[in-house]
C-alpha atoms as a PDB file:
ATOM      1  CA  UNK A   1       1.767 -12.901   9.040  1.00  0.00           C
ATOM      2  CA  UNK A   2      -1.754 -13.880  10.541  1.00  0.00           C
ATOM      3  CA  UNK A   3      -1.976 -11.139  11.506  1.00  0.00           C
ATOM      4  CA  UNK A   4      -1.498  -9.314   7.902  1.00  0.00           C
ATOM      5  CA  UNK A   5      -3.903 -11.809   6.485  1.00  0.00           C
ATOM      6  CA  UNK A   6      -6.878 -11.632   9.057  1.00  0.00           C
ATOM      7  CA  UNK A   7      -6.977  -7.790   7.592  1.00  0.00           C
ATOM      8  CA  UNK A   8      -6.260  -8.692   3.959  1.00  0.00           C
ATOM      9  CA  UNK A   9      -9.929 -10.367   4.372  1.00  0.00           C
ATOM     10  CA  UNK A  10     -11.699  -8.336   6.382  1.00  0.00           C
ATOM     11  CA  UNK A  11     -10.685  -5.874   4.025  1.00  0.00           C
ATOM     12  CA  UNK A  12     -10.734  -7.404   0.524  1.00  0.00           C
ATOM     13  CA  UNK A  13     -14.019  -9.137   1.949  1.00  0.00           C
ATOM     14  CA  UNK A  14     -16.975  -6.394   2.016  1.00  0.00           C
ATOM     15  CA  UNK A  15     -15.305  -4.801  -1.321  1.00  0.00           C
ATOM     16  CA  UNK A  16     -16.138  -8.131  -3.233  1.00  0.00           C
ATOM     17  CA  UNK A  17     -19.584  -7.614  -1.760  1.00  0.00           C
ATOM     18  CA  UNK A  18     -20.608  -4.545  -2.634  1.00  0.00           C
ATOM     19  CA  UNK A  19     -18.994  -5.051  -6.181  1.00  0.00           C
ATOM     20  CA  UNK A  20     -21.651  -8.214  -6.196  1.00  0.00           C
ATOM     21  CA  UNK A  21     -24.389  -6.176  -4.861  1.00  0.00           C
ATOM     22  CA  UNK A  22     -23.884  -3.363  -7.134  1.00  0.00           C
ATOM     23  CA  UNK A  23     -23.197  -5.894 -10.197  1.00  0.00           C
ATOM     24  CA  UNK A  24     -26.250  -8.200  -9.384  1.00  0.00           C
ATOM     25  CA  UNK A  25     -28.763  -4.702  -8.580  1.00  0.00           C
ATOM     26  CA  UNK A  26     -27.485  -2.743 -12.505  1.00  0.00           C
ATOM     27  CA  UNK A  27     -27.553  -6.379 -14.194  1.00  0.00           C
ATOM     28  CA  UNK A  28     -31.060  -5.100 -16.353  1.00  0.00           C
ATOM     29  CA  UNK A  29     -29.883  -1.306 -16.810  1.00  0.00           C
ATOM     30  CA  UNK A  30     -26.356  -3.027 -18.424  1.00  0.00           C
ATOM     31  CA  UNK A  31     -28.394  -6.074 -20.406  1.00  0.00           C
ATOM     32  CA  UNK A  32     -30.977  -2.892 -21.793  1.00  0.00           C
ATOM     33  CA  UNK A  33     -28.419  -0.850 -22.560  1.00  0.00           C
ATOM     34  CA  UNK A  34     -26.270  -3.098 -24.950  1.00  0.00           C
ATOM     35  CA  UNK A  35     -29.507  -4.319 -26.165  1.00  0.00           C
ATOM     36  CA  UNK A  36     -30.226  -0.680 -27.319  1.00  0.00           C
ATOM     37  CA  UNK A  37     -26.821   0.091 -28.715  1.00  0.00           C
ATOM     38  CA  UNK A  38     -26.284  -3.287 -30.340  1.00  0.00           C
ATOM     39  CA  UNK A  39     -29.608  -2.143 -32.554  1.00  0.00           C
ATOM     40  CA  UNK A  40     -27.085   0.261 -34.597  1.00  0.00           C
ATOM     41  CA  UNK A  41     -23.731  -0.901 -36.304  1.00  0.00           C
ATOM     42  CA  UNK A  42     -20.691  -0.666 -34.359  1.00  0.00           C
ATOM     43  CA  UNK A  43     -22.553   1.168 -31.376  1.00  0.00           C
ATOM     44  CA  UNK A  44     -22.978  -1.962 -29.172  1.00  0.00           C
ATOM     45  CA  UNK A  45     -19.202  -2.735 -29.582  1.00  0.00           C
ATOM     46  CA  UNK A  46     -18.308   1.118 -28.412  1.00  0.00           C
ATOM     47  CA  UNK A  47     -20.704   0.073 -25.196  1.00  0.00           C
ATOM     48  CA  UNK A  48     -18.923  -3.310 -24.684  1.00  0.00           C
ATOM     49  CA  UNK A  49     -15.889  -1.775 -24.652  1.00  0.00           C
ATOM     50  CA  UNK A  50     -16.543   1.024 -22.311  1.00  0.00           C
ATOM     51  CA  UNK A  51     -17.496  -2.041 -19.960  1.00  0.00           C
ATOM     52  CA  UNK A  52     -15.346  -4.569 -20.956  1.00  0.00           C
ATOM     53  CA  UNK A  53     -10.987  -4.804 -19.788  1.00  0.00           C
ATOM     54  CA  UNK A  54     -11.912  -2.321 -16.744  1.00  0.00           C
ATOM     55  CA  UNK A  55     -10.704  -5.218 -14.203  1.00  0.00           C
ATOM     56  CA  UNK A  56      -7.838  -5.586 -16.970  1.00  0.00           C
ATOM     57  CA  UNK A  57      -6.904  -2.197 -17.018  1.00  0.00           C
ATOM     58  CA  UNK A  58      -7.210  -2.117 -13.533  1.00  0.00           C
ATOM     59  CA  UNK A  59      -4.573  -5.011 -12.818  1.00  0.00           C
ATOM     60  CA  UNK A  60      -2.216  -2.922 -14.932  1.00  0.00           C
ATOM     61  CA  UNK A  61      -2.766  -0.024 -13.500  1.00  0.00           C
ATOM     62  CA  UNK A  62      -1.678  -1.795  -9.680  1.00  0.00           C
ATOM     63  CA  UNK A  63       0.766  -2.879 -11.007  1.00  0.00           C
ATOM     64  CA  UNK A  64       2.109   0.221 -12.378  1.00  0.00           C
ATOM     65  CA  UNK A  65       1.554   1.570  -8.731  1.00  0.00           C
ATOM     66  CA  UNK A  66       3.466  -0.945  -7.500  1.00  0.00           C
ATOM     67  CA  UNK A  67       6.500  -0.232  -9.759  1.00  0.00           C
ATOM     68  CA  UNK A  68       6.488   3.214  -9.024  1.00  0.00           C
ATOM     69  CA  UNK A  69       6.074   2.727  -5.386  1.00  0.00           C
ATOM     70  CA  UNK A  70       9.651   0.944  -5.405  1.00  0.00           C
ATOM     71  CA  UNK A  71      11.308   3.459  -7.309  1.00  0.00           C
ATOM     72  CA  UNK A  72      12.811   5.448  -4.346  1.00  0.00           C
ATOM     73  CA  UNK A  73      13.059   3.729  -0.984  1.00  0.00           C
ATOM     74  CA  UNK A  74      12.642   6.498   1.418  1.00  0.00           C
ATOM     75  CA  UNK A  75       8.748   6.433   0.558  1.00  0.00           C
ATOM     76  CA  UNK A  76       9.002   9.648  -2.140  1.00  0.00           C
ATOM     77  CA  UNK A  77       7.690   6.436  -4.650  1.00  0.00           C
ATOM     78  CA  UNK A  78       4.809   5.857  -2.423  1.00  0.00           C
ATOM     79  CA  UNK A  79       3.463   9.314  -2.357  1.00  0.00           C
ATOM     80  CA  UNK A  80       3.211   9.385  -5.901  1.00  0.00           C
ATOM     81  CA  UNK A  81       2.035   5.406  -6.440  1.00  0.00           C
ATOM     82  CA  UNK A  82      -1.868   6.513  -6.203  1.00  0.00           C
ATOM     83  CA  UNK A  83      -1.485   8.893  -8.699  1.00  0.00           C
ATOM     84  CA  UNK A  84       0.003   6.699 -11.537  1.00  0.00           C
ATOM     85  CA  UNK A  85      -2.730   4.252 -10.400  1.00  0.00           C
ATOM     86  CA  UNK A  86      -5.529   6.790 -11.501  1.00  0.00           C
ATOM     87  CA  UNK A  87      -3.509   8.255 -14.502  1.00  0.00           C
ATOM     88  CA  UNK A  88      -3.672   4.229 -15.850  1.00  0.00           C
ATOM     89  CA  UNK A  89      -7.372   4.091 -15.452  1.00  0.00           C
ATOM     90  CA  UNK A  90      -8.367   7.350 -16.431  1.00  0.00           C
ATOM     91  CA  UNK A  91      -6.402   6.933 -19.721  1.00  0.00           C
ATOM     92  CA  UNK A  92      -8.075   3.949 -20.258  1.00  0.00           C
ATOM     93  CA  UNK A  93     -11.404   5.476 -20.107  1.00  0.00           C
ATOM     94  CA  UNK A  94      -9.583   8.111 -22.722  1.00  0.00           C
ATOM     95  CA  UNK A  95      -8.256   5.044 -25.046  1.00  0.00           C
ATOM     96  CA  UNK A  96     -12.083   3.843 -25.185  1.00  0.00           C
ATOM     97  CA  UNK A  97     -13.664   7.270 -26.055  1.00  0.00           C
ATOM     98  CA  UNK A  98     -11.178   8.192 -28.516  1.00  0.00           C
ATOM     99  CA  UNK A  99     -10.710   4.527 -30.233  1.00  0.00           C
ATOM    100  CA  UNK A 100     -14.490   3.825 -30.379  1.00  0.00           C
ATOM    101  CA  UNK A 101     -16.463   7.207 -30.262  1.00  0.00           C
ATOM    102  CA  UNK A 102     -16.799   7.160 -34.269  1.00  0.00           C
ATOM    103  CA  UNK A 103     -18.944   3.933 -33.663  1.00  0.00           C
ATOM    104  CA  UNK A 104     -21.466   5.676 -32.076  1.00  0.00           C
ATOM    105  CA  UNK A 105     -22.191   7.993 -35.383  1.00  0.00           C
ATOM    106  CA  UNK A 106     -24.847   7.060 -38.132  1.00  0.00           C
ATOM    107  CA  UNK A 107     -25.644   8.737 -41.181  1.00  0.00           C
ATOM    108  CA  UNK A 108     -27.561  11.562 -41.191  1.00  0.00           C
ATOM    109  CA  UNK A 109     -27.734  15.147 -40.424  1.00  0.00           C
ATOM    110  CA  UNK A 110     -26.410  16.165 -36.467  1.00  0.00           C
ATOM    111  CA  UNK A 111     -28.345  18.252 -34.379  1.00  0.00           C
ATOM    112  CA  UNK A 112     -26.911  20.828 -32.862  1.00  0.00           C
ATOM    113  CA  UNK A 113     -26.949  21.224 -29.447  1.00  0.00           C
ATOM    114  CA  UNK A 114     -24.760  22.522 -26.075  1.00  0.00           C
ATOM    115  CA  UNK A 115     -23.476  19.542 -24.380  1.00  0.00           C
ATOM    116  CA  UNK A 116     -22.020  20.423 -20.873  1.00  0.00           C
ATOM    117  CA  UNK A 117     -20.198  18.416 -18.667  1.00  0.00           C
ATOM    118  CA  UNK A 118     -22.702  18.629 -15.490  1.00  0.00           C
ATOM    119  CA  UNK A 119     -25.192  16.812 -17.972  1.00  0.00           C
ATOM    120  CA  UNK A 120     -23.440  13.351 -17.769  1.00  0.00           C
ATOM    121  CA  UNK A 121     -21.271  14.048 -13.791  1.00  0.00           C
ATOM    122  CA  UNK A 122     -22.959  11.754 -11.295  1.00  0.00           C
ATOM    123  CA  UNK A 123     -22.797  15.001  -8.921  1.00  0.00           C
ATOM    124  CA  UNK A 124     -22.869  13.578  -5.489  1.00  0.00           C
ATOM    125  CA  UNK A 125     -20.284  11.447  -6.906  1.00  0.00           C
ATOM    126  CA  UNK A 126     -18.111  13.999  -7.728  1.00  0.00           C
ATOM    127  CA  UNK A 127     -18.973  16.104  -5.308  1.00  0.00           C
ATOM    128  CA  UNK A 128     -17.631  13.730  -2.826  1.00  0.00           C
ATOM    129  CA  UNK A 129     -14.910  13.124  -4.995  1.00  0.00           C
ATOM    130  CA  UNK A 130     -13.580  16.567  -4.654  1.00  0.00           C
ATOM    131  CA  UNK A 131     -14.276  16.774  -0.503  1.00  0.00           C
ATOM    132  CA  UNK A 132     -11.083  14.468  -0.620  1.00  0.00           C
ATOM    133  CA  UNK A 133      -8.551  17.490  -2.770  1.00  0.00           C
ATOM    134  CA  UNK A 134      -9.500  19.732   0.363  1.00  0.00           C
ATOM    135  CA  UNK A 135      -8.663  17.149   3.069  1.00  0.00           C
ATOM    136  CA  UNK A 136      -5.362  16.524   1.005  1.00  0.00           C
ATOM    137  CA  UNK A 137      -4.413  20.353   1.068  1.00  0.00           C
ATOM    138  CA  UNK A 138      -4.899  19.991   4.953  1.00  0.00           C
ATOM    139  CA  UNK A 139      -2.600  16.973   5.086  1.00  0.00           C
ATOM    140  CA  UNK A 140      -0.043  19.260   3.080  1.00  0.00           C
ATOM    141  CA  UNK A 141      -0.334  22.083   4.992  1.00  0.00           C
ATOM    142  CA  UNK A 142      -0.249  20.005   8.507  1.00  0.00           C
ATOM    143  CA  UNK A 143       2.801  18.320   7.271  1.00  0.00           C
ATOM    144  CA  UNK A 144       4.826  21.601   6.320  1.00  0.00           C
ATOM    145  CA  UNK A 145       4.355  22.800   9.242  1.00  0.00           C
ATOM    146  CA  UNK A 146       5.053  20.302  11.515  1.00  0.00           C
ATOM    147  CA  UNK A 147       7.765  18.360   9.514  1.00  0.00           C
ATOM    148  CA  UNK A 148      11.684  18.905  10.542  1.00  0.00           C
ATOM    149  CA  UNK A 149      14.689  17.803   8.827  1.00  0.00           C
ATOM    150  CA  UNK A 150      15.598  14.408   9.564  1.00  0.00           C
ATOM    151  CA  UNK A 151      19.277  13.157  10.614  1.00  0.00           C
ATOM    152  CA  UNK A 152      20.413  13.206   7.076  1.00  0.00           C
ATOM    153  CA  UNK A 153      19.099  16.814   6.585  1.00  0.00           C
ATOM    154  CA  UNK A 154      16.359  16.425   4.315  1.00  0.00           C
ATOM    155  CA  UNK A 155      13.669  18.793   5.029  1.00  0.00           C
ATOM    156  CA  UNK A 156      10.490  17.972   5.823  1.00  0.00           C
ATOM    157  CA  UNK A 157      11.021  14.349   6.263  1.00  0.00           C
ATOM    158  CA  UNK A 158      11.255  13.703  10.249  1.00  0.00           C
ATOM    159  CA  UNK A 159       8.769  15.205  13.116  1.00  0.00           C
ATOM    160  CA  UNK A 160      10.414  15.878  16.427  1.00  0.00           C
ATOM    161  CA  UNK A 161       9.681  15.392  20.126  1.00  0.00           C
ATOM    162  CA  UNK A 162      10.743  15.526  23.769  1.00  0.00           C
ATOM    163  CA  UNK A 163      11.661  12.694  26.166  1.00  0.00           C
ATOM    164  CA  UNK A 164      11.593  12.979  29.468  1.00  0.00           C
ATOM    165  CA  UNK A 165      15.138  13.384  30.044  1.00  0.00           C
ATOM    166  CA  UNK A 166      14.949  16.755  28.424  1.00  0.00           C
ATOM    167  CA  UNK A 167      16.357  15.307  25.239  1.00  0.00           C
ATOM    168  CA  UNK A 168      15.044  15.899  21.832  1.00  0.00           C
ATOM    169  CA  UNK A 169      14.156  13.098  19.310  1.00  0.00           C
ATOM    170  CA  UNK A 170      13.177  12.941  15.878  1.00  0.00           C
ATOM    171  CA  UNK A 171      10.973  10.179  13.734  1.00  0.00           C
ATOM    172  CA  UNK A 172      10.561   9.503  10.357  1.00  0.00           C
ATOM    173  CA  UNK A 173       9.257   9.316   7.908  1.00  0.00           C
ATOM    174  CA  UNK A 174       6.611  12.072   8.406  1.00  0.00           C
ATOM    175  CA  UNK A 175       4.491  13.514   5.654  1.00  0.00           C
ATOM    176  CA  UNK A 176       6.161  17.130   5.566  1.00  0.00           C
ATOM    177  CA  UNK A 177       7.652  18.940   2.676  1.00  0.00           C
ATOM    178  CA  UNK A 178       9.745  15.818   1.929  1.00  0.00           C
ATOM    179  CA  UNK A 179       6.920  14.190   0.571  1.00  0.00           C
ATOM    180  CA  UNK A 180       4.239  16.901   0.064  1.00  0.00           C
ATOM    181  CA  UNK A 181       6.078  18.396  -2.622  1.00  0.00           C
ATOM    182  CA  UNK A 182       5.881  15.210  -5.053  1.00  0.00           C
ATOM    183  CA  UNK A 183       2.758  14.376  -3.823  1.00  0.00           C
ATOM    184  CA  UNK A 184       1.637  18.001  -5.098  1.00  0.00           C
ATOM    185  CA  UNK A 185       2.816  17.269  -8.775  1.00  0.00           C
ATOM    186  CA  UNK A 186       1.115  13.871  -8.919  1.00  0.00           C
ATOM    187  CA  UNK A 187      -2.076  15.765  -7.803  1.00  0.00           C
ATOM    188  CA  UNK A 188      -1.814  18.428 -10.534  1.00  0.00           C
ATOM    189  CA  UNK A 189      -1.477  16.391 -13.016  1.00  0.00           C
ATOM    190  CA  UNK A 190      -4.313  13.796 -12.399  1.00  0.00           C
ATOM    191  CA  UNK A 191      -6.494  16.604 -11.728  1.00  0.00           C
ATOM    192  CA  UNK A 192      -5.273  18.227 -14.763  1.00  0.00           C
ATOM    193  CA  UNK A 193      -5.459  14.365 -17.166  1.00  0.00           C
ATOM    194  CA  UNK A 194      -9.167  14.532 -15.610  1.00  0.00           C
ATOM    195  CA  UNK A 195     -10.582  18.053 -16.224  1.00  0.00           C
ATOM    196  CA  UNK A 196      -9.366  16.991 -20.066  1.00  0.00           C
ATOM    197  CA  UNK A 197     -10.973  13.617 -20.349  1.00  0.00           C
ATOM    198  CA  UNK A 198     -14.388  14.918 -18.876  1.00  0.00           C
ATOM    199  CA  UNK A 199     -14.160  17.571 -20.878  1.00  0.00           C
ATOM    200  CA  UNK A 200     -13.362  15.291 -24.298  1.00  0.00           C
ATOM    201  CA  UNK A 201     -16.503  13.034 -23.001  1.00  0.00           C
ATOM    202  CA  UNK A 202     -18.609  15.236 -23.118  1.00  0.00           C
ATOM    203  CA  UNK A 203     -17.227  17.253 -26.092  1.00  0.00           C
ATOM    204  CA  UNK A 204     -16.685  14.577 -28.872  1.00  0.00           C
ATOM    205  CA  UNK A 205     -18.430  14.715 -31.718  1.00  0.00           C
ATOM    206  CA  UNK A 206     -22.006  12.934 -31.977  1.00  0.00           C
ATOM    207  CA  UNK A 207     -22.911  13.246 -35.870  1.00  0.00           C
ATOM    208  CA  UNK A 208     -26.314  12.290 -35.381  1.00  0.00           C
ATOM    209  CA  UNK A 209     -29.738  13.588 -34.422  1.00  0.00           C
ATOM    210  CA  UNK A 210     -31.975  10.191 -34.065  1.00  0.00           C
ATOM    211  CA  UNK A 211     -33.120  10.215 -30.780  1.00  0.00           C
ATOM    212  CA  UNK A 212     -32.537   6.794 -29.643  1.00  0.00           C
ATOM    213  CA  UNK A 213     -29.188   7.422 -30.428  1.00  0.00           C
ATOM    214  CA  UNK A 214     -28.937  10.334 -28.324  1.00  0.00           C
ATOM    215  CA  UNK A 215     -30.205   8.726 -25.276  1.00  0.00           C
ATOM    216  CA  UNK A 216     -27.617   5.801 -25.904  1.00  0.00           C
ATOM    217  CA  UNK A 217     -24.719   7.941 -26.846  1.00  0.00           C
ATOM    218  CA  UNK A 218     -25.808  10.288 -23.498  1.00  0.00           C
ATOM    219  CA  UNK A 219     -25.777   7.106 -21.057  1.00  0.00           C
ATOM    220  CA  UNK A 220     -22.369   5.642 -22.633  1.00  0.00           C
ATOM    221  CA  UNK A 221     -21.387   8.914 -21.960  1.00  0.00           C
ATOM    222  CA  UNK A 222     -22.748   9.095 -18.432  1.00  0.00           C
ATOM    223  CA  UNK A 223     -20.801   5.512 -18.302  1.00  0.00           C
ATOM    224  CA  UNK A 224     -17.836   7.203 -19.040  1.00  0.00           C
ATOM    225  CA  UNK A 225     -18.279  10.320 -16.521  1.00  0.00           C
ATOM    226  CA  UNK A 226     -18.183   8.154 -13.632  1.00  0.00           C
ATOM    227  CA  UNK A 227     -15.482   5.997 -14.700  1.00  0.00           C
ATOM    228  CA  UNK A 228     -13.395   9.046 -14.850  1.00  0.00           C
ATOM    229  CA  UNK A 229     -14.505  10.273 -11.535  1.00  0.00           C
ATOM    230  CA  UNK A 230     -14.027   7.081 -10.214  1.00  0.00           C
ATOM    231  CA  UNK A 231     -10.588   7.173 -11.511  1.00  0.00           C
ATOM    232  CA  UNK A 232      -9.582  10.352  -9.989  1.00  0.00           C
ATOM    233  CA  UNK A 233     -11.437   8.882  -6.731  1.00  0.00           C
ATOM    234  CA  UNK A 234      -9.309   5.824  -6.353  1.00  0.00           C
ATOM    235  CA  UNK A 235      -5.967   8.245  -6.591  1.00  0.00           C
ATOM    236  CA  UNK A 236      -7.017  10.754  -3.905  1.00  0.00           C
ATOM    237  CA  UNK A 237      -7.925   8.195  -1.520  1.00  0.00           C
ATOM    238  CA  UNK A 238      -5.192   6.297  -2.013  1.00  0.00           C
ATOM    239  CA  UNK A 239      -2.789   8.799  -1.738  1.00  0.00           C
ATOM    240  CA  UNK A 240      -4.859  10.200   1.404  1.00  0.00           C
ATOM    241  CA  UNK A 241      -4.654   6.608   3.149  1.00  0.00           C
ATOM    242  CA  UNK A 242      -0.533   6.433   2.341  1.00  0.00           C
ATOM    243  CA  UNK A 243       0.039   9.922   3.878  1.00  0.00           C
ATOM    244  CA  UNK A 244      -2.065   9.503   7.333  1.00  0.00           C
ATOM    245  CA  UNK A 245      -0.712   6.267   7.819  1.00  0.00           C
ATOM    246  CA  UNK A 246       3.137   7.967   7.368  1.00  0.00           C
ATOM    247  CA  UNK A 247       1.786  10.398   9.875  1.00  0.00           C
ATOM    248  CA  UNK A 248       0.628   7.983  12.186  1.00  0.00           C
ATOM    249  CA  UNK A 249       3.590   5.781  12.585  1.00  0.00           C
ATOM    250  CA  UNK A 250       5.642   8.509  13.239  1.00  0.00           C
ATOM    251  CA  UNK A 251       3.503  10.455  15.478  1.00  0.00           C
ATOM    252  CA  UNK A 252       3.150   7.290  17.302  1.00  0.00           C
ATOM    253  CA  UNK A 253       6.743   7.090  17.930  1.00  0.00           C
ATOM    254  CA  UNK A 254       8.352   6.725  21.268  1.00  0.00           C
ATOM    255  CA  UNK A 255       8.248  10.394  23.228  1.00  0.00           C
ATOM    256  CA  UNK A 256       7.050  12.406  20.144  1.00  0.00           C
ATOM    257  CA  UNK A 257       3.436  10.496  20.929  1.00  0.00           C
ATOM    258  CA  UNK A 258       3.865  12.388  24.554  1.00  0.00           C
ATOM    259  CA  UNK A 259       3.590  15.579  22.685  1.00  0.00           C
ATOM    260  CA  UNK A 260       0.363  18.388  23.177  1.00  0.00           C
ATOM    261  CA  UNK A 261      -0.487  17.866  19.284  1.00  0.00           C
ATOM    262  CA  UNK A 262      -0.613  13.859  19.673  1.00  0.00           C
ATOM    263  CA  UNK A 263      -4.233  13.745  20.103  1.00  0.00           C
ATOM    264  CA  UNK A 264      -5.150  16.366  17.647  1.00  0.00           C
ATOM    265  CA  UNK A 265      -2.451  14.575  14.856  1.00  0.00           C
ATOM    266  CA  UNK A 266      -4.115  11.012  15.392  1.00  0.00           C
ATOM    267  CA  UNK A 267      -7.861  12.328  15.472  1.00  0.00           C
ATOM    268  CA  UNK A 268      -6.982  13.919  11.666  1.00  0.00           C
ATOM    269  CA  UNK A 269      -5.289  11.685  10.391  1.00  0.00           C
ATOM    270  CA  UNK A 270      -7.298   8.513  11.653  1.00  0.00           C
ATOM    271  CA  UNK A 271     -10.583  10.378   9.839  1.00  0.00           C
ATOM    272  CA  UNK A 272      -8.387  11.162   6.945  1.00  0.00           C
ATOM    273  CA  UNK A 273      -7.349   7.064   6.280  1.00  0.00           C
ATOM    274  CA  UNK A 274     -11.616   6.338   6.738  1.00  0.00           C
ATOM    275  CA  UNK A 275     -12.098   8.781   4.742  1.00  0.00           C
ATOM    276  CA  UNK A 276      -9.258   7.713   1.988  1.00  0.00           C
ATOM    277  CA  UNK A 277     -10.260   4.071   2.219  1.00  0.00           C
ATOM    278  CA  UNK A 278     -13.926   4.824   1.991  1.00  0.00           C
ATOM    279  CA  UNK A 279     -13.280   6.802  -1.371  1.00  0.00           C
ATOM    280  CA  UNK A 280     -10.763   4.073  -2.690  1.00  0.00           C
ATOM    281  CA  UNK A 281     -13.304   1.058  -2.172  1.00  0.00           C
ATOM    282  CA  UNK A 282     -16.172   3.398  -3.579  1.00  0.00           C
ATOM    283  CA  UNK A 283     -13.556   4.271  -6.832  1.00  0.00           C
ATOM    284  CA  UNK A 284     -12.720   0.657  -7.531  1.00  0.00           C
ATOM    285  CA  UNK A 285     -16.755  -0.413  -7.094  1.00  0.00           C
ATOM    286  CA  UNK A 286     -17.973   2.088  -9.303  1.00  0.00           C
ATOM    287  CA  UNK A 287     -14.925   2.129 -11.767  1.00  0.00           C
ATOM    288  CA  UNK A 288     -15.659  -1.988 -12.556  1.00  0.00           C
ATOM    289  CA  UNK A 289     -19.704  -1.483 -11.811  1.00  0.00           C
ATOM    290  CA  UNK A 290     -20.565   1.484 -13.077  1.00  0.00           C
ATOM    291  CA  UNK A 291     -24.231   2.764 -11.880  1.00  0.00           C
ATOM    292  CA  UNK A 292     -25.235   4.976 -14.856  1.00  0.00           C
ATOM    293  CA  UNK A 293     -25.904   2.938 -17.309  1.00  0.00           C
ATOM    294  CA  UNK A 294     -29.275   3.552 -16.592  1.00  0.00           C
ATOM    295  CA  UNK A 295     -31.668   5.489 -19.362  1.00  0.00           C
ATOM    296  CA  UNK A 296     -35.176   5.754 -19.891  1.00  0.00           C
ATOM    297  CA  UNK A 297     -37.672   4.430 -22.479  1.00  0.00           C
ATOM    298  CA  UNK A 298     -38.462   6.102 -25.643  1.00  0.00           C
ATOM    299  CA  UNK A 299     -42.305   6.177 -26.999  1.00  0.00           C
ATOM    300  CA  UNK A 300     -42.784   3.165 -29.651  1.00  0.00           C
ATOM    301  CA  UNK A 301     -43.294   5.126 -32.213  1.00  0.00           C
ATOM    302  CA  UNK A 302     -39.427   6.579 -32.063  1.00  0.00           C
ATOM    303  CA  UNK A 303     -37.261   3.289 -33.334  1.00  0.00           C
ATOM    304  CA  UNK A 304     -33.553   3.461 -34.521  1.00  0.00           C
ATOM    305  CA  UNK A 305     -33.081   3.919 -38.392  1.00  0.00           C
ATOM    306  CA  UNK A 306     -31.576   0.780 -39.352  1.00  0.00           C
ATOM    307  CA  UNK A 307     -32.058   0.677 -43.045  1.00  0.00           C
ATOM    308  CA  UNK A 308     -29.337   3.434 -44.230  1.00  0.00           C
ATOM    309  CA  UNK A 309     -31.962   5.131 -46.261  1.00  0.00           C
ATOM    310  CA  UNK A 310     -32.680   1.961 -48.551  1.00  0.00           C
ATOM    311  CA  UNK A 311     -36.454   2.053 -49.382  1.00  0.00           C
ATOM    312  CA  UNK A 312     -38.640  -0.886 -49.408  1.00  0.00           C
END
């Protein structure tokens, strides 16, 4: 139990610090951009909202996880648990653009203009993001090949060794086909939910060419962008911490840790839980502080319309 709770802190611990450090360092990019939205009607609520309920939303979304987790109790629950915690947040982010996007319109006549996705990704982000879907398709592959059928005869759900008596063992559970398969679904579809939202965000209709506007409506947008990648973040890295750490109990069983692919099964799937964890914390930092809120100054002369055409 001490034990449990020494790592609870030193892992909760340097999250809540960077989510400080990133909250205290965007403070003035946040304050100037609901200053600028709150100048037209309705747009400053469409930017509170794309800010405020995140932690909400994320406490629902946990605990969502956490009721999906339990829902089979050989582990096929726990595969899938990361996923339905990034589906929850990313439909949030959906909820907001849909319920509130008509906020950000004022009357007048729309420009037109070819709004592409890459205009509002934070690309490293995503870019980053995405490394995780490749080390996920090695866990998969890794796992079907080295996954046996266990002592019940599911496939894919034990990994086997040899003791030194000659006699063959088997542990589980082990990240083969047992658990790949589900795990494959749930990664479908939230890369499937995302590639729609992303492509809504930056999609939806503006109806309106003032270019204050613009700029706002492009950094809520921005705003959004990352909260979505940050959604789809928190799933992989989840789901890449869960897997490893099913590969590493087992692979650290009694005589199947005597095995030639020991070393080589710990090394991958030790970087794969930094690399899962590292992508989680980043998710949930950036998903409740988001960084691109920031947007540049217009000249003076260019001020929002506020007077819906009325003449002095």
């Amino acid at each position: 139990m001490m034990f449990s709770l020494t790592v609870a802190v030193f892992a909760v611990f340097p999250l809540l610090m960077a989510l400080f450090a990133i909250w205290f360092s965007t403070r003035v990019p946040r304050r100037e951009l609901k200053a600028a939205a709150d100048a037209y009607p309705e747009l400053g609520e469409f930017s509170r909202k794309i800010y405020r309920s995140r932690f909400w939303n994320l406490l629902v979304a946990i605990f969502l996880a956490w009721a999906i987790s339990n829902f089979d109790n050989l582990g096929r629950g726990l595969v899938v648990a990361p996923y339905g915690l990034g589906l929850c947040m990313l439909l949030y982010i959906f909820y907001v653009e849909v319920r509130y996007y008509k906020a950000a319109r004022t009357p007048g006549v729309a420009s037109l203009e070819s709004r592409e996705l890459r205009r509002y990704l934070p690309i490293y982000y995503a870019l980053a993001t995405f490394t995780s879907v490749t080390a996920l398709l090695v866990l998969f592959s890794i796992g079907n090949v080295q996954g046996v059928e266990d002592d019940q005869g599911r496939v894919g759900r034990a990994i086997s060794g040899v003791c030194a008596d000659g006699t063959t063992t088997l542990a589980s559970p082990f990240p083969g086909w047992y658990y790949t398969l589900p795990s494959m679904v749930g990664l479908f579809a939230l890369l499937l939910a995302y590639a729609f939202v992303t492509w809504f965000i930056a999609k939806r209709p503006r109806n309106g060419s003032d270019a204050r506007l613009v700029e706002i409506d492009d950094a809520l947008r921005r705003v959004a962008t990352e909260g979505a990648v940050s959604s789809l973040a928190v799933g992989l890295g989840m789901n890449l911490v869960i897997l490893s750490a099913m590969g590493v109990q087992a692979v650290g069983a009694d005589c199947v840790n005597d095995a030639d692919n020991f070393v080589w099964l710990i090394a991958v799937y030790g970087a794969a839980i930094f690399l899962g964890l590292s992508l989680a914390a980043v998710g949930i930092t950036r998903y409740l502080v988001p960084l691109s809120a920031e947007f540049g100054a217009l000249p003076d002369e260019v001020k929002p319309d506020t007077t819906d055409g009325e003449k002095p």
